[in-house]
PDB file of N, CA and C in Angstrom:
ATOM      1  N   UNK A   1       2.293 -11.029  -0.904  1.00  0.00           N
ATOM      2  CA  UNK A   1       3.619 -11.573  -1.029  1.00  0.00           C
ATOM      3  C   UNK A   1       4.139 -11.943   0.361  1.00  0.00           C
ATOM      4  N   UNK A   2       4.928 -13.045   0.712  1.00  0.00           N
ATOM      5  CA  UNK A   2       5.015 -13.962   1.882  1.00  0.00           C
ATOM      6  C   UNK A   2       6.512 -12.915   2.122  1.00  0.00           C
ATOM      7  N   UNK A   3       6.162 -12.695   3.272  1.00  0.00           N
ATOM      8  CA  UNK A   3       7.914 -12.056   3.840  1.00  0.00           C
ATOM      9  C   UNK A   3       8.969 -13.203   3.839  1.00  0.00           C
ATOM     10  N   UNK A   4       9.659 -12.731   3.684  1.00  0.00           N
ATOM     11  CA  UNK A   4      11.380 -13.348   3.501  1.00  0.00           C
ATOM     12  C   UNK A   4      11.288 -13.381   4.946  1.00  0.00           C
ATOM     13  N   UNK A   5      11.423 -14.525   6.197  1.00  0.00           N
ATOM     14  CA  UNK A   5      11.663 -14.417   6.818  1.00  0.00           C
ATOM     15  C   UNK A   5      13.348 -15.471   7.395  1.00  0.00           C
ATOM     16  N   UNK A   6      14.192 -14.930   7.705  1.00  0.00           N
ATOM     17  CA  UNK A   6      15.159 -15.819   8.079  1.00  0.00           C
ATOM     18  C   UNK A   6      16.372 -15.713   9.198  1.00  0.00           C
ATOM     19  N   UNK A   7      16.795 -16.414   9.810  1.00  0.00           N
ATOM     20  CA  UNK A   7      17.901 -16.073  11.016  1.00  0.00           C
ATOM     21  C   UNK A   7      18.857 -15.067  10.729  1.00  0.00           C
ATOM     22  N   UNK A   8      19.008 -15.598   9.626  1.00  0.00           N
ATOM     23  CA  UNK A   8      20.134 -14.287   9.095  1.00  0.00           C
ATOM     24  C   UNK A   8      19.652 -13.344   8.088  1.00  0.00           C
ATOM     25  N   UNK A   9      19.626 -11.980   8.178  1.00  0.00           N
ATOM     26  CA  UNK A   9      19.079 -11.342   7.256  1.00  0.00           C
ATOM     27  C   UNK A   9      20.077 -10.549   6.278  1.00  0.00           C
ATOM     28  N   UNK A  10      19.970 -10.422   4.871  1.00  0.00           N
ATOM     29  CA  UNK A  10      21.192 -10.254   4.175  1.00  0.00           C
ATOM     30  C   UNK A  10      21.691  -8.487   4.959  1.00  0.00           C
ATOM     31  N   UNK A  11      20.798  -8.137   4.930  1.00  0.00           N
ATOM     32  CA  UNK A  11      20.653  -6.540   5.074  1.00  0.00           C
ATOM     33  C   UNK A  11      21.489  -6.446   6.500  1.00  0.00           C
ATOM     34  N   UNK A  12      21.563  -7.172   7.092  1.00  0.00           N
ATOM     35  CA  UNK A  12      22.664  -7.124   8.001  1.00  0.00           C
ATOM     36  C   UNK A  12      24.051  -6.729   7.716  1.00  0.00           C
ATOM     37  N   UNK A  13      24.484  -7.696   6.315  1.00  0.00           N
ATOM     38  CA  UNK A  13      26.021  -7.444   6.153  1.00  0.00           C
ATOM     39  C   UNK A  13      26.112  -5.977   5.699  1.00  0.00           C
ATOM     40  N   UNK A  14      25.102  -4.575   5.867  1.00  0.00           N
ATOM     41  CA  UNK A  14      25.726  -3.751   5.316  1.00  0.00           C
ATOM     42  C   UNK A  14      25.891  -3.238   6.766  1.00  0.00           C
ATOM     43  N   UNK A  15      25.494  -3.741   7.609  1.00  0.00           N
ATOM     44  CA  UNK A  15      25.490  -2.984   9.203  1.00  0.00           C
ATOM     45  C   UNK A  15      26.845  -3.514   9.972  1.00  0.00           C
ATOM     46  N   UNK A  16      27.716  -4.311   8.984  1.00  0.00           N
ATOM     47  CA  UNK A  16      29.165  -4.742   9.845  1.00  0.00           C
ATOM     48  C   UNK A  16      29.904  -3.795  10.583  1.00  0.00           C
ATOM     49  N   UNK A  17      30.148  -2.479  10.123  1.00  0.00           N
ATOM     50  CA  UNK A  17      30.674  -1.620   9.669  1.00  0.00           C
ATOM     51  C   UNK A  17      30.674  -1.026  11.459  1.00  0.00           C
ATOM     52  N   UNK A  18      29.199  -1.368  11.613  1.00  0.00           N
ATOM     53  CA  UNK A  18      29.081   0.018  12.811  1.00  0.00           C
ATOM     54  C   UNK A  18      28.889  -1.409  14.009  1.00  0.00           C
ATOM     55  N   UNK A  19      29.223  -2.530  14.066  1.00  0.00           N
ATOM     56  CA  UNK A  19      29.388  -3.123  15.132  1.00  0.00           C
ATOM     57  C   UNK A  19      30.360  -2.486  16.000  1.00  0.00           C
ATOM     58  N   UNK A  20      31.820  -1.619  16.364  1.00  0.00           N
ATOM     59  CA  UNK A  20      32.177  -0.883  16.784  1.00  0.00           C
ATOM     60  C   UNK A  20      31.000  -0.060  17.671  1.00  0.00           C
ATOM     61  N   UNK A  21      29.648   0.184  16.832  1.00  0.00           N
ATOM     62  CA  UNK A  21      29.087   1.059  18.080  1.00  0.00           C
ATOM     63  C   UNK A  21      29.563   0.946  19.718  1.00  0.00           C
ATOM     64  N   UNK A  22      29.288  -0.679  19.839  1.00  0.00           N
ATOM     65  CA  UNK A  22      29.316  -0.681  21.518  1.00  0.00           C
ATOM     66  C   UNK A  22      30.389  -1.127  22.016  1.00  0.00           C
ATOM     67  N   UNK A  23      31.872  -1.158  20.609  1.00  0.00           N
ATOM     68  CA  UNK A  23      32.961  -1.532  21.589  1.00  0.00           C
ATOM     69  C   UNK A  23      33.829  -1.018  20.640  1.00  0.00           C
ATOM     70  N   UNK A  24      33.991   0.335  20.654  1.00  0.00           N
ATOM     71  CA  UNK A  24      34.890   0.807  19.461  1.00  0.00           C
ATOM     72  C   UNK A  24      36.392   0.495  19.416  1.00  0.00           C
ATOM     73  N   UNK A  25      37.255   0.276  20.428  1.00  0.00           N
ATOM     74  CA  UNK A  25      38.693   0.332  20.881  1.00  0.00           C
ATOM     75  C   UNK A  25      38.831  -1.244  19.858  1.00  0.00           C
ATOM     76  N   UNK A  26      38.207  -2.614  19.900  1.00  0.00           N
ATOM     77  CA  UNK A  26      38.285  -3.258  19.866  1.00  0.00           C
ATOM     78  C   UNK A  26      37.908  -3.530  18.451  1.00  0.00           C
ATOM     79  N   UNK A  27      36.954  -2.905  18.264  1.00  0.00           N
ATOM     80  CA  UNK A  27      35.854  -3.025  16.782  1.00  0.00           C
ATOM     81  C   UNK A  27      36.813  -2.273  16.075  1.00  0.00           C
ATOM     82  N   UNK A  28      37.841  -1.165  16.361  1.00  0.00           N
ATOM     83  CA  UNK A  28      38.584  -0.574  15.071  1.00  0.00           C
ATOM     84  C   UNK A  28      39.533  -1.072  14.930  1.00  0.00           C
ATOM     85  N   UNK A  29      40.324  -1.846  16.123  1.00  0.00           N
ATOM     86  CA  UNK A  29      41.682  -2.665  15.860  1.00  0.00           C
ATOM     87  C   UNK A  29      41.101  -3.802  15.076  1.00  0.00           C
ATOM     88  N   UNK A  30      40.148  -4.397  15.268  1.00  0.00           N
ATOM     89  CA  UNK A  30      39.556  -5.846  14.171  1.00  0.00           C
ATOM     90  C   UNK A  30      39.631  -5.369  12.952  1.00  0.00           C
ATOM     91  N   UNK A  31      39.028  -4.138  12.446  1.00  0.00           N
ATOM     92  CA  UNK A  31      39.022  -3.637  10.867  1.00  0.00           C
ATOM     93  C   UNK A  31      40.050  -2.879  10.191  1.00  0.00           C
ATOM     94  N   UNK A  32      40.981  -2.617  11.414  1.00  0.00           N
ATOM     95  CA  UNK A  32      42.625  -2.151  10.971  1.00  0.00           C
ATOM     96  C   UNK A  32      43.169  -3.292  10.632  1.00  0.00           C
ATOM     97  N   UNK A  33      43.119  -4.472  11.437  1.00  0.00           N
ATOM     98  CA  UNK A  33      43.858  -5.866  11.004  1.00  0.00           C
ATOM     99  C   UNK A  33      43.591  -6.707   9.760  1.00  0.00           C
ATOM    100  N   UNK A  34      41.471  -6.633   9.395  1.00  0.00           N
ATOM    101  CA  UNK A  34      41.113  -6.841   8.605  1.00  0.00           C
ATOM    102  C   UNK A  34      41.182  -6.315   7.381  1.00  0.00           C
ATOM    103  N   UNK A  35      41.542  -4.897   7.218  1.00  0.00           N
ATOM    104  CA  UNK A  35      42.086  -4.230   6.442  1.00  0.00           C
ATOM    105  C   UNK A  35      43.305  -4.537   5.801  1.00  0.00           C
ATOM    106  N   UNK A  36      43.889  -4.864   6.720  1.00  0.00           N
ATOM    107  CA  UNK A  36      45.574  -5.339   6.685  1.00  0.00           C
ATOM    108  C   UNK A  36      45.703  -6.394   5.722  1.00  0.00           C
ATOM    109  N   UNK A  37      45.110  -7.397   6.416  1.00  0.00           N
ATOM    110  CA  UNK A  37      45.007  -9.064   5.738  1.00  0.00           C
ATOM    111  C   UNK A  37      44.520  -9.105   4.307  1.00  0.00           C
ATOM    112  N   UNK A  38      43.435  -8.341   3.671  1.00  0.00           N
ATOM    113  CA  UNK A  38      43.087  -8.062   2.817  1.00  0.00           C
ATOM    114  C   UNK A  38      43.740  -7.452   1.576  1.00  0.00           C
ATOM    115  N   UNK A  39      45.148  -6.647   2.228  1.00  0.00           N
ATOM    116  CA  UNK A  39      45.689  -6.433   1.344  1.00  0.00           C
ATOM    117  C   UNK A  39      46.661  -6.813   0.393  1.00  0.00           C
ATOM    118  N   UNK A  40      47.339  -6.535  -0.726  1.00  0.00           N
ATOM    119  CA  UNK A  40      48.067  -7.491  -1.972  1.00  0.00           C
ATOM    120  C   UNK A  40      49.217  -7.616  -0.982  1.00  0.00           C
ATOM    121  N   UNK A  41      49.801  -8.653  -1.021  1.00  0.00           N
ATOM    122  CA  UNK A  41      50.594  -9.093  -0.318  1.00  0.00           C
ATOM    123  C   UNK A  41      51.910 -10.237  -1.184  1.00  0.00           C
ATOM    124  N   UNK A  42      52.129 -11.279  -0.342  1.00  0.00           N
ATOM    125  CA  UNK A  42      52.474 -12.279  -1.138  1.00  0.00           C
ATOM    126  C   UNK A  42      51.497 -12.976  -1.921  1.00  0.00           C
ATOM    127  N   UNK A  43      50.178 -12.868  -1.418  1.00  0.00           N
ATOM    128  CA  UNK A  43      48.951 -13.643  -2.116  1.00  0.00           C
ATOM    129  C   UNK A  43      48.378 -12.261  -2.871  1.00  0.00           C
ATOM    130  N   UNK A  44      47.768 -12.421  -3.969  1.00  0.00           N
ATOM    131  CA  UNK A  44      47.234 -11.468  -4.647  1.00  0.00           C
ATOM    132  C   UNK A  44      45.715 -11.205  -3.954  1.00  0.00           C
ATOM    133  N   UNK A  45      45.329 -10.264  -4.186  1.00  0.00           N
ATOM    134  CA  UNK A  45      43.897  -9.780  -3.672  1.00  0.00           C
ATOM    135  C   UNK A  45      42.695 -11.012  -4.114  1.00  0.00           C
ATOM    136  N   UNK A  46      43.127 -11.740  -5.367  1.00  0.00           N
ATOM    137  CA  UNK A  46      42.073 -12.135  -5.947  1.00  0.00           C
ATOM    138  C   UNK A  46      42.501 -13.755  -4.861  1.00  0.00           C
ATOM    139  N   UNK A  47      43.545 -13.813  -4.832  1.00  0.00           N
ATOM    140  CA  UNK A  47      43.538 -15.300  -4.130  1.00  0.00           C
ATOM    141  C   UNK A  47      43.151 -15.223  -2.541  1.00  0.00           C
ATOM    142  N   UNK A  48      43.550 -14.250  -2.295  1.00  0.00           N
ATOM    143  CA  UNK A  48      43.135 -14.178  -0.974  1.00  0.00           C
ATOM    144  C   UNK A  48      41.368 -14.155  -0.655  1.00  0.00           C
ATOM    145  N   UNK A  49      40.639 -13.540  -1.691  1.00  0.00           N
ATOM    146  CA  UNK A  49      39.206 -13.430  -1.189  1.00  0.00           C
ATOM    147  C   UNK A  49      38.930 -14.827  -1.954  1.00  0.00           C
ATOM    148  N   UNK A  50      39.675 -15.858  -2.708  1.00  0.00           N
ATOM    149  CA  UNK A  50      38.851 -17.023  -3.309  1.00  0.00           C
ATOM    150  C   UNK A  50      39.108 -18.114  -1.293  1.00  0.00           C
ATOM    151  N   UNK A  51      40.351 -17.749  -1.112  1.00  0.00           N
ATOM    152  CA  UNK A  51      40.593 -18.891   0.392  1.00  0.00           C
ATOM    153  C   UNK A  51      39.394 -17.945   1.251  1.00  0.00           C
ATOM    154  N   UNK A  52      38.874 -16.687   0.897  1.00  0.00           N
ATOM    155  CA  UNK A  52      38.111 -16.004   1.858  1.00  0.00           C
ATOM    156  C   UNK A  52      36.450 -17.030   1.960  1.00  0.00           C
ATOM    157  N   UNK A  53      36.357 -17.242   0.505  1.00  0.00           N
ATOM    158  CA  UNK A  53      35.083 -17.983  -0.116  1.00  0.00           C
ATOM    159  C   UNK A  53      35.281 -19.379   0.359  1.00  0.00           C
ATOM    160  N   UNK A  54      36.444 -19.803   0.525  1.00  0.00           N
ATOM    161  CA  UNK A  54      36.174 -21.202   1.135  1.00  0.00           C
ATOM    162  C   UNK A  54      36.126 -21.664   2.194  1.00  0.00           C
ATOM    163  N   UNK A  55      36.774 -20.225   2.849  1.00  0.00           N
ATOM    164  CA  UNK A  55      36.871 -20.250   4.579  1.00  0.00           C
ATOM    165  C   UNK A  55      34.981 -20.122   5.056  1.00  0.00           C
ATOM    166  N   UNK A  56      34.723 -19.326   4.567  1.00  0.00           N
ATOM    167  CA  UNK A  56      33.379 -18.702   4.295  1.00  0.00           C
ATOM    168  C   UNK A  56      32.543 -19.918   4.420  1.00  0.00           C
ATOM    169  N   UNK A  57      32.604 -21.019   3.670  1.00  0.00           N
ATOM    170  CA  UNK A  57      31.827 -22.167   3.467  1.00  0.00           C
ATOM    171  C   UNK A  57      32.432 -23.026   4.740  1.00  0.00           C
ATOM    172  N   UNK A  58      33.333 -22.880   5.098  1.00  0.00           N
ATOM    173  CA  UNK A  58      34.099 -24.118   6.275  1.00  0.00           C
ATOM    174  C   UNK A  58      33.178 -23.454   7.433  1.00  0.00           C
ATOM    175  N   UNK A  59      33.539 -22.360   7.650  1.00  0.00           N
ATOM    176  CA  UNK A  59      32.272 -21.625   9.105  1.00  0.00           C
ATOM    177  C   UNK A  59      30.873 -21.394   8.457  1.00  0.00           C
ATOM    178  N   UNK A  60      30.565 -21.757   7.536  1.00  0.00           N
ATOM    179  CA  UNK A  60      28.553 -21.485   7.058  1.00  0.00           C
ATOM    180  C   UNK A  60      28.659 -20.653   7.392  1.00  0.00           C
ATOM    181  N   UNK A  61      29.105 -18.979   6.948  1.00  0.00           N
ATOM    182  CA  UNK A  61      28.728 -18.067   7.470  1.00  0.00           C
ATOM    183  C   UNK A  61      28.078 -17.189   6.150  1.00  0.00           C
ATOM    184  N   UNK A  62      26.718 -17.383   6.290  1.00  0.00           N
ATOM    185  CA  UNK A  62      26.318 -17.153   5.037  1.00  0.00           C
ATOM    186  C   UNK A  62      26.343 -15.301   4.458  1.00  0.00           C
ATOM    187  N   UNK A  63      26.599 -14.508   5.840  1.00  0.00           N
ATOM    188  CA  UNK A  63      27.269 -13.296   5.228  1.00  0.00           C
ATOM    189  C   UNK A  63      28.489 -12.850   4.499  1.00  0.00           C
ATOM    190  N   UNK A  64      29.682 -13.570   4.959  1.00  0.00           N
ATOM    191  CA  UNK A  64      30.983 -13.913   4.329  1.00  0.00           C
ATOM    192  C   UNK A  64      30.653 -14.981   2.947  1.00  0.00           C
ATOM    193  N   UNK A  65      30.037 -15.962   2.674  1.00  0.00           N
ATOM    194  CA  UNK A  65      29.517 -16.336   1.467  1.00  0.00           C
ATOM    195  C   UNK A  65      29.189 -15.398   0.835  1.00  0.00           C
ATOM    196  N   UNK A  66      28.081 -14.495   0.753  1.00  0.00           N
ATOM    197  CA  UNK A  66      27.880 -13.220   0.124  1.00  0.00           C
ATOM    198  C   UNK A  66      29.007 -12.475  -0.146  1.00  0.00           C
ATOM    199  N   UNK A  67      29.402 -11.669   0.790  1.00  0.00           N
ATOM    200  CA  UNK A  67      30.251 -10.802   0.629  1.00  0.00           C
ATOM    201  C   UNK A  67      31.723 -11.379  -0.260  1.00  0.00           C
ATOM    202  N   UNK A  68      32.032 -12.692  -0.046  1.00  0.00           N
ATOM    203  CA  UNK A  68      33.315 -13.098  -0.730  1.00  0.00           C
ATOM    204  C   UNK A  68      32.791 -13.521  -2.024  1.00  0.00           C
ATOM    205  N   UNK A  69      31.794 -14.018  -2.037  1.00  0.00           N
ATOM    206  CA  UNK A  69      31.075 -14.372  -3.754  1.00  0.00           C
ATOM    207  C   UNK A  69      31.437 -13.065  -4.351  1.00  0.00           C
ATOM    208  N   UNK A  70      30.732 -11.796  -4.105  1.00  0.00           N
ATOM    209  CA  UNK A  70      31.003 -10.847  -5.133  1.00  0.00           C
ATOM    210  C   UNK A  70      31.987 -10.458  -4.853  1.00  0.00           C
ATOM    211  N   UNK A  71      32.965 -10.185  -3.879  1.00  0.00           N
ATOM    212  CA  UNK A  71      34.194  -9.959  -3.789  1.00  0.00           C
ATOM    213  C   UNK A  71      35.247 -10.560  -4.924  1.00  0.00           C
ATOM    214  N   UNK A  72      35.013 -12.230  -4.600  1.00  0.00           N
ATOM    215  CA  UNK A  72      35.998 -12.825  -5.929  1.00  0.00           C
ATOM    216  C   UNK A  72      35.443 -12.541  -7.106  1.00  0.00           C
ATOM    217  N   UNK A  73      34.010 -12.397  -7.484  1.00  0.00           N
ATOM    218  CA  UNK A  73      33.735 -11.341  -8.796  1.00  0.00           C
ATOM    219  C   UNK A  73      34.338 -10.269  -9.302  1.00  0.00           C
ATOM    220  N   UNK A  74      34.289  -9.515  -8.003  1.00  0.00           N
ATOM    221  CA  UNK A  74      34.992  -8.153  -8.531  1.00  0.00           C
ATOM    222  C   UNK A  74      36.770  -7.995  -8.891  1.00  0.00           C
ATOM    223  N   UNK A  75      37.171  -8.845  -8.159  1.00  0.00           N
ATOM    224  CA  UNK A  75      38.587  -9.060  -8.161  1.00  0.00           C
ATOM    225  C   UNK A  75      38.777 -10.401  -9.340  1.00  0.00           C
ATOM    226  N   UNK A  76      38.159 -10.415  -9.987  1.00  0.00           N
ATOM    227  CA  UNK A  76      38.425 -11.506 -11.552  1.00  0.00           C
ATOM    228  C   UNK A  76      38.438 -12.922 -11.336  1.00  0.00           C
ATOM    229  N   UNK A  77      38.224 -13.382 -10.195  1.00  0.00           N
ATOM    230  CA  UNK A  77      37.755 -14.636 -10.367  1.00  0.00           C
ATOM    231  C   UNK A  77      36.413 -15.387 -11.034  1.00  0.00           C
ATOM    232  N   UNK A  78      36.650 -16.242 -11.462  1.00  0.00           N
ATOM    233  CA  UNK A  78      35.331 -17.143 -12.322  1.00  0.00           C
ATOM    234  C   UNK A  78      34.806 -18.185 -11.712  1.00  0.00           C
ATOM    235  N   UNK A  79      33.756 -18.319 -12.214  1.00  0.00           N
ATOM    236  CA  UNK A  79      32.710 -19.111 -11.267  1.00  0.00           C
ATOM    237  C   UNK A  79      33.421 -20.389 -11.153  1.00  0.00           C
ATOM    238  N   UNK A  80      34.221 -21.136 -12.067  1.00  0.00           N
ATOM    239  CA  UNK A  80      34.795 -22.144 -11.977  1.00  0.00           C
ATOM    240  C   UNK A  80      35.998 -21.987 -10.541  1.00  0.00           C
ATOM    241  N   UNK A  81      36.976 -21.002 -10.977  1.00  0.00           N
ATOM    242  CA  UNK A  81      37.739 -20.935  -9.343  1.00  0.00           C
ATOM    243  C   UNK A  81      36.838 -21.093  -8.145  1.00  0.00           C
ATOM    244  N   UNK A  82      35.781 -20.419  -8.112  1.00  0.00           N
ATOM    245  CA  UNK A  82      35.200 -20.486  -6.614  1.00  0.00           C
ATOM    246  C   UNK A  82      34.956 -21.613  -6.499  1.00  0.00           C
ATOM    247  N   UNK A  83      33.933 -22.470  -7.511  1.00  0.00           N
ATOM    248  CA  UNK A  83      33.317 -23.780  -6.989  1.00  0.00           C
ATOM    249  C   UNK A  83      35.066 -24.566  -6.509  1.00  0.00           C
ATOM    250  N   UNK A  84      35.895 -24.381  -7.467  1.00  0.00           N
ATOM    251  CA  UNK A  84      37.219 -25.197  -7.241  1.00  0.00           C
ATOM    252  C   UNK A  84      36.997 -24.785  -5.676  1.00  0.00           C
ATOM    253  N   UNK A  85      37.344 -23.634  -5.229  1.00  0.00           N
ATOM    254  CA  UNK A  85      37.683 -23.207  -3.724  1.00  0.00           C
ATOM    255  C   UNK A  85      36.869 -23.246  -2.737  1.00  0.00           C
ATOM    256  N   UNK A  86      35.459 -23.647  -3.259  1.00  0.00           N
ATOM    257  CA  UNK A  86      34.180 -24.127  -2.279  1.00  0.00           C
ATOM    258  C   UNK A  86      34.572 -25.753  -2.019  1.00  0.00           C
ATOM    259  N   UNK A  87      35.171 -26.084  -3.155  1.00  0.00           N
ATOM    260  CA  UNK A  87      35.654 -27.800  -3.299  1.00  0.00           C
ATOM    261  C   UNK A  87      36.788 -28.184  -2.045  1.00  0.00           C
ATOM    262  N   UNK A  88      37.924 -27.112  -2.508  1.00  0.00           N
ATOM    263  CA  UNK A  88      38.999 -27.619  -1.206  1.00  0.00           C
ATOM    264  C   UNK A  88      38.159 -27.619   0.292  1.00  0.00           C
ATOM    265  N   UNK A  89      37.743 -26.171   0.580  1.00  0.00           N
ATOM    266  CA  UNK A  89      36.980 -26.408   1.834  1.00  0.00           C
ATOM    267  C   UNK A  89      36.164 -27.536   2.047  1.00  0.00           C
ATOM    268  N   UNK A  90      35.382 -28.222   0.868  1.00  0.00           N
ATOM    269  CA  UNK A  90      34.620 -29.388   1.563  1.00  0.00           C
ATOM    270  C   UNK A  90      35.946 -30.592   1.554  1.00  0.00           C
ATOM    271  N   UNK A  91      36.923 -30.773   0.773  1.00  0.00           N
ATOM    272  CA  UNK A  91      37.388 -31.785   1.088  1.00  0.00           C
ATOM    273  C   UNK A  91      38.138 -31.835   2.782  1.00  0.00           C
ATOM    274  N   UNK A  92      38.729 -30.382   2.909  1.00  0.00           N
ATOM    275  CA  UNK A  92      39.389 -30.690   4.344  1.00  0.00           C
ATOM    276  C   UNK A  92      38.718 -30.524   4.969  1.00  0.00           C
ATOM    277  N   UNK A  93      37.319 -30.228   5.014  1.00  0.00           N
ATOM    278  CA  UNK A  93      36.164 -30.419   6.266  1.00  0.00           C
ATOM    279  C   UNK A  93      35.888 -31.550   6.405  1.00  0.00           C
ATOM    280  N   UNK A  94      35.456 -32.139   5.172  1.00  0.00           N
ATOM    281  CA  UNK A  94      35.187 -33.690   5.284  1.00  0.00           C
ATOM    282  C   UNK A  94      36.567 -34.834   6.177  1.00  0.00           C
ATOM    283  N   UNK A  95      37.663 -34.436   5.377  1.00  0.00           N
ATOM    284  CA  UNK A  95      38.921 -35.104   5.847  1.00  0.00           C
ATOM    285  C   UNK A  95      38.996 -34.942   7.050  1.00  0.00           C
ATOM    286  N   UNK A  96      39.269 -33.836   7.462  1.00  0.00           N
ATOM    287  CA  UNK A  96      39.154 -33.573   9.317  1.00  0.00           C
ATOM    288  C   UNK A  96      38.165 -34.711  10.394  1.00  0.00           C
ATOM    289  N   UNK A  97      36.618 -34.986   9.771  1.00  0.00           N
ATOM    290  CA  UNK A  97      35.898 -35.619  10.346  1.00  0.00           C
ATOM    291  C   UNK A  97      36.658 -37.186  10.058  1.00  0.00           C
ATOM    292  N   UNK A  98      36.795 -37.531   9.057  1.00  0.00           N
ATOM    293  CA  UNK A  98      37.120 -39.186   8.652  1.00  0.00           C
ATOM    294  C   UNK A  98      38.307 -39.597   9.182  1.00  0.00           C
ATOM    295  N   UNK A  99      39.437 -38.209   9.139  1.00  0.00           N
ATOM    296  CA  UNK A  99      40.511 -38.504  10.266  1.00  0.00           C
ATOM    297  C   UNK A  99      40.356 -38.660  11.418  1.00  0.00           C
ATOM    298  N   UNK A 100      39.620 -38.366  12.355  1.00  0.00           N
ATOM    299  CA  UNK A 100      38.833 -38.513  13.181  1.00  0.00           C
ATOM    300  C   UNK A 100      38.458 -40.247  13.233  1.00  0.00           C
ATOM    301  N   UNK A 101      38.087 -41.171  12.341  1.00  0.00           N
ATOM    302  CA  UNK A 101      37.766 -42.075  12.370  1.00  0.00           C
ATOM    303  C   UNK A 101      38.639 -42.985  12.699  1.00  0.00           C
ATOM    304  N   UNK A 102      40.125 -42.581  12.683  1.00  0.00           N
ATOM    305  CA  UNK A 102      41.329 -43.360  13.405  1.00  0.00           C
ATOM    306  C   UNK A 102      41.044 -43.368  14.925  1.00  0.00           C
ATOM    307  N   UNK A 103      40.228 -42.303  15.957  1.00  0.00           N
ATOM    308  CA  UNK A 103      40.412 -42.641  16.857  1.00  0.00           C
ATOM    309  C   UNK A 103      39.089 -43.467  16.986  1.00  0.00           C
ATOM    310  N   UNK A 104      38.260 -43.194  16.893  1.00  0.00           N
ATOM    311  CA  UNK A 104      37.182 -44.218  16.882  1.00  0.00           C
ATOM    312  C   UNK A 104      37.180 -45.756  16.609  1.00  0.00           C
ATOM    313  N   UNK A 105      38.279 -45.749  15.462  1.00  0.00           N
ATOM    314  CA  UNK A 105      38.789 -47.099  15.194  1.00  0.00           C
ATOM    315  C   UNK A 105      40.106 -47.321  16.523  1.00  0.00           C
ATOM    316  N   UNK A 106      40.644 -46.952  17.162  1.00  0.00           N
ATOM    317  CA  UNK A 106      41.588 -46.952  18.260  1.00  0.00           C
ATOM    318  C   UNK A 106      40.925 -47.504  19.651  1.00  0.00           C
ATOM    319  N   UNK A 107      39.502 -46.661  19.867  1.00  0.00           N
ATOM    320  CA  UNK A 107      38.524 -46.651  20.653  1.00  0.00           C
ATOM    321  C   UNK A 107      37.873 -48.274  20.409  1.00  0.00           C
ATOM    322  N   UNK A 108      37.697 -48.621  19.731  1.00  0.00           N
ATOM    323  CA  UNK A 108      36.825 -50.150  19.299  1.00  0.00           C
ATOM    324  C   UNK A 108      37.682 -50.937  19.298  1.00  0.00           C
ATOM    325  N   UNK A 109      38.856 -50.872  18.385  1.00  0.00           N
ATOM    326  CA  UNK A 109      40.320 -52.184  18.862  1.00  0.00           C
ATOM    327  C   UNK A 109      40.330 -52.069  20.710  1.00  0.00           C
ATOM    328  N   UNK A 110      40.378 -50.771  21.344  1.00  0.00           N
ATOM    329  CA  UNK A 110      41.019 -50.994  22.549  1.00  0.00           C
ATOM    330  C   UNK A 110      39.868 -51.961  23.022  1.00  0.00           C
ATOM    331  N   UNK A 111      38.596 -51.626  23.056  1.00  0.00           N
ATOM    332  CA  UNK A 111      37.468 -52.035  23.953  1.00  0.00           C
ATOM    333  C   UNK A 111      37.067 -53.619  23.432  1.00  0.00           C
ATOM    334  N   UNK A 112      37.611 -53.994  22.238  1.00  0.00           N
ATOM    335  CA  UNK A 112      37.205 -55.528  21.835  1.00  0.00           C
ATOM    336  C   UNK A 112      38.496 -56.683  21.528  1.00  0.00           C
ATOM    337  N   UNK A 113      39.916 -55.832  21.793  1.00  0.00           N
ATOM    338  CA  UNK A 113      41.012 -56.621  22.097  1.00  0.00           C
ATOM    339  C   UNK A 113      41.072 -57.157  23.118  1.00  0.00           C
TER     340      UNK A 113
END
């Protein structure tokens, strides 16, 4: 059987926890704050980890993909919300770049006026 070999290994995301090893002051204020943010708030738990799933897809961070996939599982979201919330992230990723295309178009009027 061919090893799973890959940059990111899933078995990592259970080792988040102890990144603190080599900088604890810093590593426990991040998971006090992260703690924080996470909690029911004005946004409910379940909406907050679906913007978690799309943020997740805007940075490719394929451990936060994991972890927020079953997260919005566990907190009652359906496969239909996520793809919806995998959807917004691609549209304002995409939009960001094509807006972008105003200056490029700014850049070509200046240089052929």
């Amino acid at each position: 059987m061919a090893e799973n070999k890959s940059y990111y290994n899933p078995e990592d995301l259970k080792k988040f926890g102890k990144v603190t090893e080599f900088q604890e002051e810093m590593g426990k204020k991040f998971f006090d704050y992260y703690g924080s943010v996470f909690k029911e708030g004005a946004l409910t738990a379940r909406e907050k980890a679906l913007i978690a799933l799309a943020v997740s897809h805007t940075v490719q961070c394929p451990y936060c993909i994991d972890a927020y996939s079953s997260d919005c599982l566990e907190k009652g979201a359906d496969e239909e919300q996520m793809m919806e919330a995998v959807h917004v992230a691609v549209a304002i990723r995409g939009g960001a770049s094509l807006v972008h295309g105003t200056q490029m178009m700014n850049k070509v009027k200046d240089l052929t006026m």
